[in-house]
Each structure stands twice: as C-alpha cells, then as structure tokens.
N, C-alpha and C. Protein backbone atom coordinates (compact mmCIF):
# COMPACT_ATOMS: atom_id res chain seq x y z
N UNK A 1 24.77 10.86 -7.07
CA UNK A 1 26.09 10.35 -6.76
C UNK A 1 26.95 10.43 -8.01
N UNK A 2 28.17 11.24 -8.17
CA UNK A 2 29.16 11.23 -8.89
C UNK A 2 29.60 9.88 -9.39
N UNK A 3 29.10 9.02 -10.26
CA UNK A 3 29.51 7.80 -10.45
C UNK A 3 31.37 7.82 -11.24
N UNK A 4 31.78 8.94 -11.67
CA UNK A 4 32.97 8.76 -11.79
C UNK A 4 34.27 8.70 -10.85
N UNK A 5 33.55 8.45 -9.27
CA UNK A 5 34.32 8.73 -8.07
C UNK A 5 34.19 7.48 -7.14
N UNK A 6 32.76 7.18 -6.84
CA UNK A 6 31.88 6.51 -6.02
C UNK A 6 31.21 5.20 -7.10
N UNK A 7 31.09 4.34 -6.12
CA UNK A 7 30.59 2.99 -6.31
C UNK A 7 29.65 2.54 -5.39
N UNK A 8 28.41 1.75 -5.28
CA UNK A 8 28.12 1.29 -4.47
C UNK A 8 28.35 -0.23 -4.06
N UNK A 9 28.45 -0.89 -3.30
CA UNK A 9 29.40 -2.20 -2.83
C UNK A 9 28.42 -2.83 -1.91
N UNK A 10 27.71 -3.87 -1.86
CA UNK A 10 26.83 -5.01 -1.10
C UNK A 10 27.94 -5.94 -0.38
N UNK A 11 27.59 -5.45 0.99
CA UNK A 11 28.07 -6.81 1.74
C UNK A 11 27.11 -6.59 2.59
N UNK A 12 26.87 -8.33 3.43
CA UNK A 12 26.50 -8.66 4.42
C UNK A 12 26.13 -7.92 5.42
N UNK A 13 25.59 -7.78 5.78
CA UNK A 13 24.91 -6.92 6.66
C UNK A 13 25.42 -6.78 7.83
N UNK A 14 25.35 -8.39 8.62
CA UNK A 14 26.85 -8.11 10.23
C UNK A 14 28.22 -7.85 9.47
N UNK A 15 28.70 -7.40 8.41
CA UNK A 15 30.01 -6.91 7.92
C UNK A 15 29.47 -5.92 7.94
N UNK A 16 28.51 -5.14 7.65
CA UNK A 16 28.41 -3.96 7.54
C UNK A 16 28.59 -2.89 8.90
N UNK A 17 27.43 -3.69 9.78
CA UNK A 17 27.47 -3.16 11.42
C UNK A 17 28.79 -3.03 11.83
N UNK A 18 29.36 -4.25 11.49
CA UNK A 18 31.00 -4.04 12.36
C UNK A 18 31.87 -2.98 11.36
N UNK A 19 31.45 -2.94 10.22
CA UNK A 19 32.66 -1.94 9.66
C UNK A 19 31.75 -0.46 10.11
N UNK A 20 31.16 -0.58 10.02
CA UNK A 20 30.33 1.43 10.78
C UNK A 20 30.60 1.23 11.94
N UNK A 21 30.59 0.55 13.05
CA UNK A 21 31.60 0.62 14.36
C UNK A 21 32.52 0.94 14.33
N UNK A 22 33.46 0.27 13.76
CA UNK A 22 35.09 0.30 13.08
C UNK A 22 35.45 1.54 12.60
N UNK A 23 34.75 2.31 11.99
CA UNK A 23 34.56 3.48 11.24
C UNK A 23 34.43 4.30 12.61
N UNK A 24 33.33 4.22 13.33
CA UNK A 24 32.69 5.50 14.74
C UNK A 24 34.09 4.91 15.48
N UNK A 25 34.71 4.17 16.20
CA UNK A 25 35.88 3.52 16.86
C UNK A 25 37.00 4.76 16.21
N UNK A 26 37.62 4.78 15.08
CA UNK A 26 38.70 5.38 14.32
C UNK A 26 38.50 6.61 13.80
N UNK A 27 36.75 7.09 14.26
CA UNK A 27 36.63 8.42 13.82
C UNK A 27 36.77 8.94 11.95
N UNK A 28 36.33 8.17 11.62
CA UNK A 28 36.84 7.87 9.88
C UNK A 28 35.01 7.76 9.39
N UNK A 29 34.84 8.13 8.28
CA UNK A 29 33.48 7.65 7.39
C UNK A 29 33.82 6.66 7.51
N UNK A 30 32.76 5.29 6.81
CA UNK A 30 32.69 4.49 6.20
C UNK A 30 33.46 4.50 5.14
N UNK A 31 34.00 4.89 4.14
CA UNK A 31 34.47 4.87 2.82
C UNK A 31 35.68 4.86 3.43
N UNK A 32 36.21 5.93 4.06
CA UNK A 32 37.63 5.90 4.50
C UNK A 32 38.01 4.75 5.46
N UNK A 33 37.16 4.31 6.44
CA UNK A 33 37.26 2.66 6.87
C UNK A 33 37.37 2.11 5.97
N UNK A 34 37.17 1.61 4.80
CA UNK A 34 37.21 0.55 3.75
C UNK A 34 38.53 0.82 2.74
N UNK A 35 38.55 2.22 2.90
CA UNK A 35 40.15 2.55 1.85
C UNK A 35 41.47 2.20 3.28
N UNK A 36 41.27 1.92 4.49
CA UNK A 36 42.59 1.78 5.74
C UNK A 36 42.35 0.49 5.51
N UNK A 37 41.46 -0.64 5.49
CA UNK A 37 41.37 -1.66 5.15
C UNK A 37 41.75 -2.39 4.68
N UNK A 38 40.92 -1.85 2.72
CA UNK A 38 41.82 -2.18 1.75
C UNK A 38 43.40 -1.87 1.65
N UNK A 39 43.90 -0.94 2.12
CA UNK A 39 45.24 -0.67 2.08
C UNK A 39 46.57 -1.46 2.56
N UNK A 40 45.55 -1.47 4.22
CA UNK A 40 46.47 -2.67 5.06
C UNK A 40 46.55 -3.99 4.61
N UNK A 41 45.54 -4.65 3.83
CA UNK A 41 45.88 -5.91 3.17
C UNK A 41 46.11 -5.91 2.38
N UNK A 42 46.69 -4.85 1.09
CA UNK A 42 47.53 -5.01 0.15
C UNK A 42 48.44 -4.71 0.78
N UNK A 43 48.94 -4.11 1.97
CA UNK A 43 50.72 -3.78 2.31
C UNK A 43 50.74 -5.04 2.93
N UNK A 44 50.01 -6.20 3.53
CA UNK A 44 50.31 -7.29 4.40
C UNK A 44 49.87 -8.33 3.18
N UNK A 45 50.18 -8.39 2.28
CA UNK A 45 49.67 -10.06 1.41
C UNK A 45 50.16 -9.61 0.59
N UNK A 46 50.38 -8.57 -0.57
CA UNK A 46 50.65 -8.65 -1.84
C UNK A 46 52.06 -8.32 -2.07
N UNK A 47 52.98 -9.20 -2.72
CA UNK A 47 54.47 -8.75 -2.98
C UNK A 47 54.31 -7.69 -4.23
N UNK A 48 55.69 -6.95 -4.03
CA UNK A 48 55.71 -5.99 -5.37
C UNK A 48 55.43 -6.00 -6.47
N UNK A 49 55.72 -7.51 -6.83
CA UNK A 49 55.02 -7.82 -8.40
C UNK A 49 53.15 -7.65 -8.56
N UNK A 50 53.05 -8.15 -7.45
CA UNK A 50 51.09 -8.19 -7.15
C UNK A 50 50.76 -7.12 -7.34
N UNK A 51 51.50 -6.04 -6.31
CA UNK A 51 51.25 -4.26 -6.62
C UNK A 51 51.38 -3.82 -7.66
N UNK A 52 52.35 -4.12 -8.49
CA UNK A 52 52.61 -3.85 -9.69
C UNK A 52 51.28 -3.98 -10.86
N UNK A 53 51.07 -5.46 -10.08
CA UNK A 53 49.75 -5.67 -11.50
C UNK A 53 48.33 -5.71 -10.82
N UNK A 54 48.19 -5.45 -9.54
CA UNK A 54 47.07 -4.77 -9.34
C UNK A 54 46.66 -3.29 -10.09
N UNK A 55 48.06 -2.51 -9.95
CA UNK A 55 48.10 -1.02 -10.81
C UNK A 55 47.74 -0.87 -11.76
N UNK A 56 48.53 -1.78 -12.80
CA UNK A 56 48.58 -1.99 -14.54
C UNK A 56 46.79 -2.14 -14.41
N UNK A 57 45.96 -3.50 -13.77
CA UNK A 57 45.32 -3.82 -14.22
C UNK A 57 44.17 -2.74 -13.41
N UNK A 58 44.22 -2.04 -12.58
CA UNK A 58 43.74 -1.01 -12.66
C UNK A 58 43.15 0.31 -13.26
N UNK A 59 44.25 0.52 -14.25
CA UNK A 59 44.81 1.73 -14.92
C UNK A 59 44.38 0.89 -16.33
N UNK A 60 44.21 -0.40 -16.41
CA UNK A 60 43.16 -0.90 -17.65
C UNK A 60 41.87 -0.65 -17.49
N UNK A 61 41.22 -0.62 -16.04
CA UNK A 61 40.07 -0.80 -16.22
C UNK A 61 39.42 0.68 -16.37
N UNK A 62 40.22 1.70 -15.60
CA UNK A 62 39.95 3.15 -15.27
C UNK A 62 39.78 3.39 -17.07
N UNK A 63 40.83 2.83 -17.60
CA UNK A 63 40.57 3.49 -18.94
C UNK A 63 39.49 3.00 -20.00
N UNK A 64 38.87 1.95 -19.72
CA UNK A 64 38.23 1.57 -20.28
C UNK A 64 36.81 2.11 -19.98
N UNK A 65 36.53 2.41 -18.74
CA UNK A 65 36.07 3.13 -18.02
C UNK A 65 35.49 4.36 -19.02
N UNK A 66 36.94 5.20 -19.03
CA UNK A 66 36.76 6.67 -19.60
C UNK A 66 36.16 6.03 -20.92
N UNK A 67 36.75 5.55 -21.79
CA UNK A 67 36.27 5.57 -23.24
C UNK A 67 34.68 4.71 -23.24
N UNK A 68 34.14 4.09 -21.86
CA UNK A 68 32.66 3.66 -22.22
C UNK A 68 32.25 5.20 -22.26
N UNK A 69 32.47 6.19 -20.83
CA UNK A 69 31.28 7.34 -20.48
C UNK A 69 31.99 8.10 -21.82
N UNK A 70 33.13 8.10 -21.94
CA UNK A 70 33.08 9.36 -23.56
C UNK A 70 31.99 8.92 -24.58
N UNK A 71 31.69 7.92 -25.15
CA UNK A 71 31.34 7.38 -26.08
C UNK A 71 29.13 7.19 -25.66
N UNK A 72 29.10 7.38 -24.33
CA UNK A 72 27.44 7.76 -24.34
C UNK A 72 26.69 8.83 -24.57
C-alpha cells in the first residue's frame, strides 16, 4: 500500500457493514463512500473560517509529513 496516498482507519465494525452497503447502494468503493461523507459534513457544519483552518492545518500536517519520509 502506497502509504503516501492511503491510510488505514478502524471503526466499529456495524459502522463498517453499513458504510460497505452505503458504498454497494451508491455504486462507489468504500474510500470514495467515506470521501462523499466526509465532504457532506464539512459543507453542512463547518463555516468558512473552519474551512479555512481545516486547510492551513492540513497543509501543516501534509508537510510535515514530507520532511519526516525525506529525512528516512
């Protein structure tokens, strides 16, 4: 697994069943069920400022990211 792309993520197990339904239902992988997901509840809960620093603090972690795998 490309770990510079992919993550692996533990949930619950009846969360799991219902999101691979959810997924076969919408015709979508799993991964892409979880990115329509995640998406729809940042466009329904987070105001612009939230988006804003979800990004920033994103774009901190991505980079911190790069300079651990440069540096192994």
């Amino acid at each position: 697994m490309d770990t510079s792309k992919w993550r692996q993520v533990l949930v619950p197990i009846d969360v799991y069943h219902r999101l691979v339904t959810m997924a076969h239902i919408e015709e979508r992988t799993i991964s892409g069920q979880v990115r329509v997901i995640f998406n729809q509840w940042v466009d329904e809960n987070l105001s612009k400022q939230d988006k804003k620093f979800l990004e920033e603090e994103t774009q901190v972690i991505v980079e911190k990211e790069k300079e651990r795998r440069a540096s192994l």
